[in-house]
C-alpha atoms as a PDB file:
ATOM      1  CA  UNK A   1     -24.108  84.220 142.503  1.00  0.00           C
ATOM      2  CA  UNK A   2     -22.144  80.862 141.706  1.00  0.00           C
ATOM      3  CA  UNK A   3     -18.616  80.463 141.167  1.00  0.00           C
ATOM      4  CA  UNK A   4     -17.360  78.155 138.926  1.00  0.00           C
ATOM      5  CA  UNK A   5     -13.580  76.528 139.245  1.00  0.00           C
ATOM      6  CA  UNK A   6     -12.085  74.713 136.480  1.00  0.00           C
ATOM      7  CA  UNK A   7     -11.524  71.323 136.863  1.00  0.00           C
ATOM      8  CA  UNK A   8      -8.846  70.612 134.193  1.00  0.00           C
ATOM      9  CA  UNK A   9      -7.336  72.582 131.262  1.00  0.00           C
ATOM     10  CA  UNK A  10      -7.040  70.904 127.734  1.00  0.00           C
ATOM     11  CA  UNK A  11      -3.709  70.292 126.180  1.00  0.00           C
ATOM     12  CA  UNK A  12      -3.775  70.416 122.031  1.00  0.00           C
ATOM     13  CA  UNK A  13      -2.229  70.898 119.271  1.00  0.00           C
ATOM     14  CA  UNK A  14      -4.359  74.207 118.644  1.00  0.00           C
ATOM     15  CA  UNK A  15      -1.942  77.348 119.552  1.00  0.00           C
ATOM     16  CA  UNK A  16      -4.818  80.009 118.946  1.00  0.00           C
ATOM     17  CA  UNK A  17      -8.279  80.026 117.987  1.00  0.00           C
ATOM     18  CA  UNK A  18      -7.598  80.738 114.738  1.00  0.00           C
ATOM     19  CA  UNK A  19      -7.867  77.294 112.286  1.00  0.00           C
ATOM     20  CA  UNK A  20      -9.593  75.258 115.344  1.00  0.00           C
ATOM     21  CA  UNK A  21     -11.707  72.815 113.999  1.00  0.00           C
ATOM     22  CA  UNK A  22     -15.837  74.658 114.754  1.00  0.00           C
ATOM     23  CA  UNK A  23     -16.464  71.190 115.988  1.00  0.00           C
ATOM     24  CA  UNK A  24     -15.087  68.513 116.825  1.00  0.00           C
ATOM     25  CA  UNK A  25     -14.141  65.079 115.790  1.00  0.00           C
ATOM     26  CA  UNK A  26     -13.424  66.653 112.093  1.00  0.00           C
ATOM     27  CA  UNK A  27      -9.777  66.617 112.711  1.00  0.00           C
ATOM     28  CA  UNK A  28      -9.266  63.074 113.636  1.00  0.00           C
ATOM     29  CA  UNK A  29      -5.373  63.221 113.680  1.00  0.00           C
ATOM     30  CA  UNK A  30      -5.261  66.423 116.231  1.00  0.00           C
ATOM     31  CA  UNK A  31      -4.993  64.130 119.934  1.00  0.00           C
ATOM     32  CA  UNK A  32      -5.407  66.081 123.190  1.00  0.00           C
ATOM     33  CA  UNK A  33      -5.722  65.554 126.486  1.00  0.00           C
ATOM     34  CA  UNK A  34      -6.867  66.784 129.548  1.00  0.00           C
ATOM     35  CA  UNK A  35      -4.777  67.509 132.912  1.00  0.00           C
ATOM     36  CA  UNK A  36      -6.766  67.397 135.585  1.00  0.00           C
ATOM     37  CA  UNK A  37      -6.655  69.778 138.846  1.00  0.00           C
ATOM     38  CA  UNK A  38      -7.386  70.354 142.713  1.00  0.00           C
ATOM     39  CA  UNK A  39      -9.554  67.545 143.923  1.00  0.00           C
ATOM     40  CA  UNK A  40     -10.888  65.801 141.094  1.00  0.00           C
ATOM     41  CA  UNK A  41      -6.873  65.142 140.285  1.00  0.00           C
ATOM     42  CA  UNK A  42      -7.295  62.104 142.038  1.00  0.00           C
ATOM     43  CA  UNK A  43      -7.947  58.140 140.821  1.00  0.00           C
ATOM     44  CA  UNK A  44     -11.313  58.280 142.945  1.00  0.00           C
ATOM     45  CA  UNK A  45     -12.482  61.107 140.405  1.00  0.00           C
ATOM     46  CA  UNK A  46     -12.042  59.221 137.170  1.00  0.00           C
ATOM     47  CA  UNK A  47     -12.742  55.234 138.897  1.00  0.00           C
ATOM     48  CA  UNK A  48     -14.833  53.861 136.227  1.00  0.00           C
ATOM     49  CA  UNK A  49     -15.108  56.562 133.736  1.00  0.00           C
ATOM     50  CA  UNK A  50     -12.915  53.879 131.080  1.00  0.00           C
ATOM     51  CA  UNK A  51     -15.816  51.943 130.295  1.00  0.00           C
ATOM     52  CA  UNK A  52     -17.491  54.803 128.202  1.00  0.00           C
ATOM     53  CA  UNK A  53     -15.988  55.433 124.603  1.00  0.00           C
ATOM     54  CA  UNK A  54     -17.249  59.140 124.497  1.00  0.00           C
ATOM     55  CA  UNK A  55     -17.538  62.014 126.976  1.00  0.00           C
ATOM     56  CA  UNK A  56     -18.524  65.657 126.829  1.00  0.00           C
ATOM     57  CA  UNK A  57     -16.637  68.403 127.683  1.00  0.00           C
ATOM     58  CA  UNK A  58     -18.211  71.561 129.054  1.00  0.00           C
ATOM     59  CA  UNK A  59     -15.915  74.311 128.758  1.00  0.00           C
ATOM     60  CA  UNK A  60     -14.952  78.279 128.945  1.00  0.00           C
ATOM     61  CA  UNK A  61     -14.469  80.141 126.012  1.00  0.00           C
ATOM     62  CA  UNK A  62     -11.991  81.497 128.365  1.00  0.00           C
ATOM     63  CA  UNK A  63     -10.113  83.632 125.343  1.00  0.00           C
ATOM     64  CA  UNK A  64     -13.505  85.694 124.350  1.00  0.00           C
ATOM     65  CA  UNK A  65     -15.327  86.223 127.813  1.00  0.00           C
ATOM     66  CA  UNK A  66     -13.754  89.927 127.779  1.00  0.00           C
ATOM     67  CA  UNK A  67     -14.996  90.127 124.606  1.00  0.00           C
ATOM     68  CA  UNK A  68     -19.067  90.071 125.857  1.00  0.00           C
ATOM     69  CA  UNK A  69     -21.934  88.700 123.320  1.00  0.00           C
ATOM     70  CA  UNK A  70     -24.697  90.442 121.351  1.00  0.00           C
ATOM     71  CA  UNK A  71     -28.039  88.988 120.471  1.00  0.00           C
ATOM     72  CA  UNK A  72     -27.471  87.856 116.653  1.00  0.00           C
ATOM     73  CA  UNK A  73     -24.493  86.464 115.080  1.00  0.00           C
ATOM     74  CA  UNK A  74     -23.246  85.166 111.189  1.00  0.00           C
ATOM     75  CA  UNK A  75     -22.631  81.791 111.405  1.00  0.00           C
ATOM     76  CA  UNK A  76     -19.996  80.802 108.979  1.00  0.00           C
ATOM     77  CA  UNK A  77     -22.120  78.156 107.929  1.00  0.00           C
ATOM     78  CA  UNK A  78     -24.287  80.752 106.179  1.00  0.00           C
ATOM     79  CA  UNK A  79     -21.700  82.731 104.918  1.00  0.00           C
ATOM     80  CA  UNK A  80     -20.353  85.122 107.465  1.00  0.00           C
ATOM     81  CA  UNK A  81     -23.669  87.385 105.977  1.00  0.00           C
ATOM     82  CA  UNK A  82     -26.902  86.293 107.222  1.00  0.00           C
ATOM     83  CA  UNK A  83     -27.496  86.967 110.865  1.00  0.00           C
ATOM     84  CA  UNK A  84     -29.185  84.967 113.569  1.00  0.00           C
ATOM     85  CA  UNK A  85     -29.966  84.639 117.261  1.00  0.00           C
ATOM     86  CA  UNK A  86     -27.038  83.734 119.367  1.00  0.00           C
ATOM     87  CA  UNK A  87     -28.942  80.900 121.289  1.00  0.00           C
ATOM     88  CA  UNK A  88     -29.591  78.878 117.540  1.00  0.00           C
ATOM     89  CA  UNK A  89     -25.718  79.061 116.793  1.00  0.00           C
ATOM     90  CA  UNK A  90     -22.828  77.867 118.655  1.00  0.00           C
ATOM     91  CA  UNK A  91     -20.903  81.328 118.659  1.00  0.00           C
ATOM     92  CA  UNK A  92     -18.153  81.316 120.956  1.00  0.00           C
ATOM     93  CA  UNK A  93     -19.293  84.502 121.575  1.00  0.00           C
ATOM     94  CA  UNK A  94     -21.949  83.746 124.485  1.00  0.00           C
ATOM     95  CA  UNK A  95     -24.316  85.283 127.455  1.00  0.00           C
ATOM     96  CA  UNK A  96     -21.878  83.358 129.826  1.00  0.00           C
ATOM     97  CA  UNK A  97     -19.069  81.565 127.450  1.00  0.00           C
ATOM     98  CA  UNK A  98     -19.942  78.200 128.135  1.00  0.00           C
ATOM     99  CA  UNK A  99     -19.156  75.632 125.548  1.00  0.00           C
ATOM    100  CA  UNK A 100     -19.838  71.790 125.299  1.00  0.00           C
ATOM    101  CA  UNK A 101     -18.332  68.967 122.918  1.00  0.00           C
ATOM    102  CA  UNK A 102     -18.723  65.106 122.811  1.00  0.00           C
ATOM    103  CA  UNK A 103     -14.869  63.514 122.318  1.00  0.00           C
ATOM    104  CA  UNK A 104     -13.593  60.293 122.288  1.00  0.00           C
ATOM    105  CA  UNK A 105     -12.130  58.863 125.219  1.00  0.00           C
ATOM    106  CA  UNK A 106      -9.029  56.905 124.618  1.00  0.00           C
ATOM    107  CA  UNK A 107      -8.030  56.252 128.406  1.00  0.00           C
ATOM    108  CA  UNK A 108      -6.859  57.196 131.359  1.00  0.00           C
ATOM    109  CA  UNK A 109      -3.149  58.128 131.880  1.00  0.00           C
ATOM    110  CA  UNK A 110      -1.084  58.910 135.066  1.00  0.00           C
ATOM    111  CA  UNK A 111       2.010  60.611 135.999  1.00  0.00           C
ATOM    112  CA  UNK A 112       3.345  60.694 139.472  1.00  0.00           C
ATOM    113  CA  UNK A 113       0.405  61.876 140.825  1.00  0.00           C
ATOM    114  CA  UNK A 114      -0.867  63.717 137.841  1.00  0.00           C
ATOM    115  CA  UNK A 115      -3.831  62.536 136.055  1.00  0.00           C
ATOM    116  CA  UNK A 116      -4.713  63.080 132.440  1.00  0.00           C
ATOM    117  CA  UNK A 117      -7.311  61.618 130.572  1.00  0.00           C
ATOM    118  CA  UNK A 118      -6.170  61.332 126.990  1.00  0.00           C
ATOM    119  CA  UNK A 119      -9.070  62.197 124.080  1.00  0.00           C
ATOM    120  CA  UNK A 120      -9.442  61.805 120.403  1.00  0.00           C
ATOM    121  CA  UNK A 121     -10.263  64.845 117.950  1.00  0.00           C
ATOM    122  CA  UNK A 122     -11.091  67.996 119.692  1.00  0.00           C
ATOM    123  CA  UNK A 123     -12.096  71.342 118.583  1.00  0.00           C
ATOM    124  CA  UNK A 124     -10.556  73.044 121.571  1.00  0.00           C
ATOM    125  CA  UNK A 125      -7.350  75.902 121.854  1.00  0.00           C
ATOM    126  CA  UNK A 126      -4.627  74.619 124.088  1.00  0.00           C
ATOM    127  CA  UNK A 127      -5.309  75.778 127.710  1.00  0.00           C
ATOM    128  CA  UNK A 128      -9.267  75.834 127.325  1.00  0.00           C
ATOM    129  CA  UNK A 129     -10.568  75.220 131.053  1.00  0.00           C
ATOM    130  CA  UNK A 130     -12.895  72.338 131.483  1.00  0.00           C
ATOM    131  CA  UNK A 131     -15.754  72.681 134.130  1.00  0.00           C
ATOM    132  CA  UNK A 132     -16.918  69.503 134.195  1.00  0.00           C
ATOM    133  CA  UNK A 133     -16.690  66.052 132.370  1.00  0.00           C
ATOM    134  CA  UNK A 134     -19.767  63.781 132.111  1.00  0.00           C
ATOM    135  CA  UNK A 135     -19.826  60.423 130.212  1.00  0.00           C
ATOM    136  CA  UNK A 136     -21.741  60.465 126.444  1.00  0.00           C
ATOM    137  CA  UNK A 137     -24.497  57.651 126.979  1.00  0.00           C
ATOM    138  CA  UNK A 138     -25.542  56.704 123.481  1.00  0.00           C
ATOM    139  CA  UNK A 139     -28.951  55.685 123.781  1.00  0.00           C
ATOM    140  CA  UNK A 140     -30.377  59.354 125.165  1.00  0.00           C
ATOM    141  CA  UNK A 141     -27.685  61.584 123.800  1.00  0.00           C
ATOM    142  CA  UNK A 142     -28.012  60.163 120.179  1.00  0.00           C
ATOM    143  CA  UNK A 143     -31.315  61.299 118.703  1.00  0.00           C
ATOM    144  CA  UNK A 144     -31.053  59.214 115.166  1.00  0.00           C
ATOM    145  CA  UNK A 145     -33.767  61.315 113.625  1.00  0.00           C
ATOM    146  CA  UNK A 146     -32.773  64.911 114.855  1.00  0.00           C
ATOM    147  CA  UNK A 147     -32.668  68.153 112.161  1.00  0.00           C
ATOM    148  CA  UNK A 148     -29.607  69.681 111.994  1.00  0.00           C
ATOM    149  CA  UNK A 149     -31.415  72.951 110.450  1.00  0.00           C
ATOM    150  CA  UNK A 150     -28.722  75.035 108.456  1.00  0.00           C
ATOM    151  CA  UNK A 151     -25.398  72.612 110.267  1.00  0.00           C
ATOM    152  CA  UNK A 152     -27.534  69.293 108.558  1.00  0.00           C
ATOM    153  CA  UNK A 153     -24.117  68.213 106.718  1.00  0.00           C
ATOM    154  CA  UNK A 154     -20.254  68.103 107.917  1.00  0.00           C
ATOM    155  CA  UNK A 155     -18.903  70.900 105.761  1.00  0.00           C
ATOM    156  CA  UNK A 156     -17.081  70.660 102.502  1.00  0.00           C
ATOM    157  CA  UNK A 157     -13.586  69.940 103.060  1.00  0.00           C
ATOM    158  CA  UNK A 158     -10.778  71.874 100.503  1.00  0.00           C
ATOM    159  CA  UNK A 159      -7.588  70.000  98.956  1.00  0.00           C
ATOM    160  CA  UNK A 160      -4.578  70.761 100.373  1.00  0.00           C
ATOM    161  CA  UNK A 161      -1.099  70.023  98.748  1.00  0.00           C
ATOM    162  CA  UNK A 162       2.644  70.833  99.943  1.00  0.00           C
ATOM    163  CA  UNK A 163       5.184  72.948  98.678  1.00  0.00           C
ATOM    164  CA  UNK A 164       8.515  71.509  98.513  1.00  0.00           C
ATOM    165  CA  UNK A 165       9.599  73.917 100.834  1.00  0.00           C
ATOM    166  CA  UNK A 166       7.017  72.997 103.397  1.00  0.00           C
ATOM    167  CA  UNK A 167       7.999  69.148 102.740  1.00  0.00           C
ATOM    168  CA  UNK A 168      11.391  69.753 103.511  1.00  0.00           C
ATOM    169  CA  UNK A 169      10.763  71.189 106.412  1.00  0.00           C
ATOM    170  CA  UNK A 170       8.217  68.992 107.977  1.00  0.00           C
ATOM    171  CA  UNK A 171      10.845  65.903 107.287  1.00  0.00           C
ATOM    172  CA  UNK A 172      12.892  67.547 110.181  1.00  0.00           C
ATOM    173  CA  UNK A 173       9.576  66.938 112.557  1.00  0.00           C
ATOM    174  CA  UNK A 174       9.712  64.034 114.926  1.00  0.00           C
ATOM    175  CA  UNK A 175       6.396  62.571 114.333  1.00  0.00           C
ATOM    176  CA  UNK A 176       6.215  64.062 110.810  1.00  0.00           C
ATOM    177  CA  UNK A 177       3.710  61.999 109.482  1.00  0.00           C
ATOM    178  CA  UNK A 178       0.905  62.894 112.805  1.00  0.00           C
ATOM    179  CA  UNK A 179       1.587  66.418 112.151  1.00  0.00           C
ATOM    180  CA  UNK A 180       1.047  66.587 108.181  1.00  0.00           C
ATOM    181  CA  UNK A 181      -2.347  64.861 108.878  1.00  0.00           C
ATOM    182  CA  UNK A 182      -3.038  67.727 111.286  1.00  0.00           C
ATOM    183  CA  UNK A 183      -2.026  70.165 108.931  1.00  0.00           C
ATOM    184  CA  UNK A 184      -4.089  68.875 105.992  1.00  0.00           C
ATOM    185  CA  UNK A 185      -6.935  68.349 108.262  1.00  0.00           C
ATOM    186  CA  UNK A 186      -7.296  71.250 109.782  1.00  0.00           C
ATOM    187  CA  UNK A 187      -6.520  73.407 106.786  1.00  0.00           C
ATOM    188  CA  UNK A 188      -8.764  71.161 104.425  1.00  0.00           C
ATOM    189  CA  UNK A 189     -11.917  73.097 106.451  1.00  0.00           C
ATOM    190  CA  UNK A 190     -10.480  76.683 105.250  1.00  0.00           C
ATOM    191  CA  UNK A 191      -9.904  78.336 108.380  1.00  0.00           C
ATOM    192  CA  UNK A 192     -10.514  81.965 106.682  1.00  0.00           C
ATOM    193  CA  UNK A 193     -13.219  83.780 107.355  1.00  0.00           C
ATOM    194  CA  UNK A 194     -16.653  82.805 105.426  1.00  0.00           C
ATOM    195  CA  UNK A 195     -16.391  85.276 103.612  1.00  0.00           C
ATOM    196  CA  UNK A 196     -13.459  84.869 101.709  1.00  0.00           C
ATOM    197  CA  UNK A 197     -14.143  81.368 100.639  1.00  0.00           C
ATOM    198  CA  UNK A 198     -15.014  81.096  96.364  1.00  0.00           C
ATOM    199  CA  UNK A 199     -13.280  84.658  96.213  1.00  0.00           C
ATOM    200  CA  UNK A 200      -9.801  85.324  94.698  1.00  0.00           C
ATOM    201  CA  UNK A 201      -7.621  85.598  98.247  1.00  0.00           C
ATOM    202  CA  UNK A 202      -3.774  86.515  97.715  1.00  0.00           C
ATOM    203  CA  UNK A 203      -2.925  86.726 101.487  1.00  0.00           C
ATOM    204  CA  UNK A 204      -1.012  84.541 103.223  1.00  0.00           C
ATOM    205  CA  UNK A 205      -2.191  82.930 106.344  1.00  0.00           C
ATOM    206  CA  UNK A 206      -0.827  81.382 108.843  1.00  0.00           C
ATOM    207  CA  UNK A 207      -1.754  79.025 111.969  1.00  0.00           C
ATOM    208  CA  UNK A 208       0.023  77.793 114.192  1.00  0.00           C
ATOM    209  CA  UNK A 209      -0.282  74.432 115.556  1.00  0.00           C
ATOM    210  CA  UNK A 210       2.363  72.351 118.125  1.00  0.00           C
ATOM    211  CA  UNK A 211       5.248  74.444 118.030  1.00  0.00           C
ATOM    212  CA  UNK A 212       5.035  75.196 114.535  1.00  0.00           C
ATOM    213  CA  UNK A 213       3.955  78.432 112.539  1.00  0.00           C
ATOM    214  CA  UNK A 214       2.316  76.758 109.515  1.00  0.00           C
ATOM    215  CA  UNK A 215       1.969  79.301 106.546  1.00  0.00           C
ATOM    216  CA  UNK A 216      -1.126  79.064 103.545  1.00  0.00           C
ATOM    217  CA  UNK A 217      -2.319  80.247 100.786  1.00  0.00           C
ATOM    218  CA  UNK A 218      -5.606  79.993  99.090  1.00  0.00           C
ATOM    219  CA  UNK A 219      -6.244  79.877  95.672  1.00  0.00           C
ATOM    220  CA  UNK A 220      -8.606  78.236  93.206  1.00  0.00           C
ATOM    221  CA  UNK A 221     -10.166  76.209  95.946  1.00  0.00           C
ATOM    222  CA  UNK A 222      -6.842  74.718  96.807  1.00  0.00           C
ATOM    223  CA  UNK A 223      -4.796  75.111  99.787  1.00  0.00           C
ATOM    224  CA  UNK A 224      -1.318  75.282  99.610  1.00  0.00           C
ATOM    225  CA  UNK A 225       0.937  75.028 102.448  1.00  0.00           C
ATOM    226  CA  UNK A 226       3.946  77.427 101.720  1.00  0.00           C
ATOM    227  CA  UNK A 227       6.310  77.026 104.489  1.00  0.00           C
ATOM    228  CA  UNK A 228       6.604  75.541 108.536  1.00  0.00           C
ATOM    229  CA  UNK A 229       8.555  77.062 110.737  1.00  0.00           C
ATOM    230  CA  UNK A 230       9.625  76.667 114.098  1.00  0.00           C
ATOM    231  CA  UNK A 231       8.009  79.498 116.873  1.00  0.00           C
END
């Protein structure tokens, strides 16, 4: 039996796990950072870890370990239709809920006696606990020539526009400008389900991200952000 103790939880943008990036780096506006706890909360712990531009994150899917697994899944990538087996996806739904991701590392930041270290795009839901933290070392971790098998290509990304209502509304935002590229960002994947996407779709969604709830529609392979309120 082993017992496994976070190390640090992640702080982003990302509210709930709905309209999280499924990997990362493809929201490049969406900063994050990670707050660091119990003994590795120390400047020992991170001495020298600045000199790497990348680092991966192993992580909990700490919101879905209640949830269990099951052998197959539908990757979104095919569709939400065709099924396969859990170990040749990266399901969030897994035999023990472990995650990974390679970030950015922007630095090292400290606070009294708090220690963060600050990150570029994530694809992680605010609160995620990290395990560990290892640094990405380019010449063994990047395999030029690997296959990608059904994930070869980033995904297609969707326009999004702004109502005026939504405009007006994210002018009141300090740091308006960070938080419309968010917005577009993230919604330019299409959060919905795989399913849904080419299909005529006259809900309205919503997401919401920093302290706002950020309201969609989608329609004609457009997104259009309808309204941003405060939650």
């Amino acid at each position: 039996m082993y017992n496994v103790e976070p190390i640090g939880f992640v702080q982003s943008p990302y509210k709930e796990k709905f309209a999280v990036p499924r990997q990362p780096r493809l929201v490049p506006a969406a900063t994050a950072r990670i707050k660091l706890q119990g003994d590795v909360n120390c400047a020992e712990a991170v001495r020298g870890i600045e000199q790497f531009s990348h680092v991966w994150l192993l992580f909990l899917f700490d919101q879905n370990l209640a949830a269990g697994w099951k052998p197959t899944v539908r990757p979104p990538r095919l569709g939400g239709n065709e099924r396969i087996g859990v170990l040749a996806s990266r399901s969030t739904f897994r035999p023990n809920g472990i995650g990974m991701s390679a970030v950015e590392l922007k630095g090292v930041s400290q606070q009294g006696d708090q220690f963060y270290l600050e990150l570029g795009s994530v694809d992680l839901v605010d609160g995620t606990p990290i395990v560990d933290i290892k640094p990405y070392i380019p010449y063994t971790d990047a395999i030029i020539d690997a296959n990608g098998g059904y994930a070869e290509e980033e995904p297609e990304k969707t326009p999004v526009c702004f109502l005026p209502a939504a405009v007006e509304s994210l002018a009141k935002q300090a740091n308006s400008q960070q938080i419309r590229q968010v917005i577009e960002q993230v919604l330019a994947q299409d959060p919905r389900p795989a399913y849904k996407k080419n299909k005529p779709d006259n809900k309205e969604y919503a997401v919401n991200l920093f302290n706002l709830n950020v309201k969609f529609t989608v329609n004609d392979n457009l997104v259009s952000v309808t309204a941003i309120e405060h939650f």
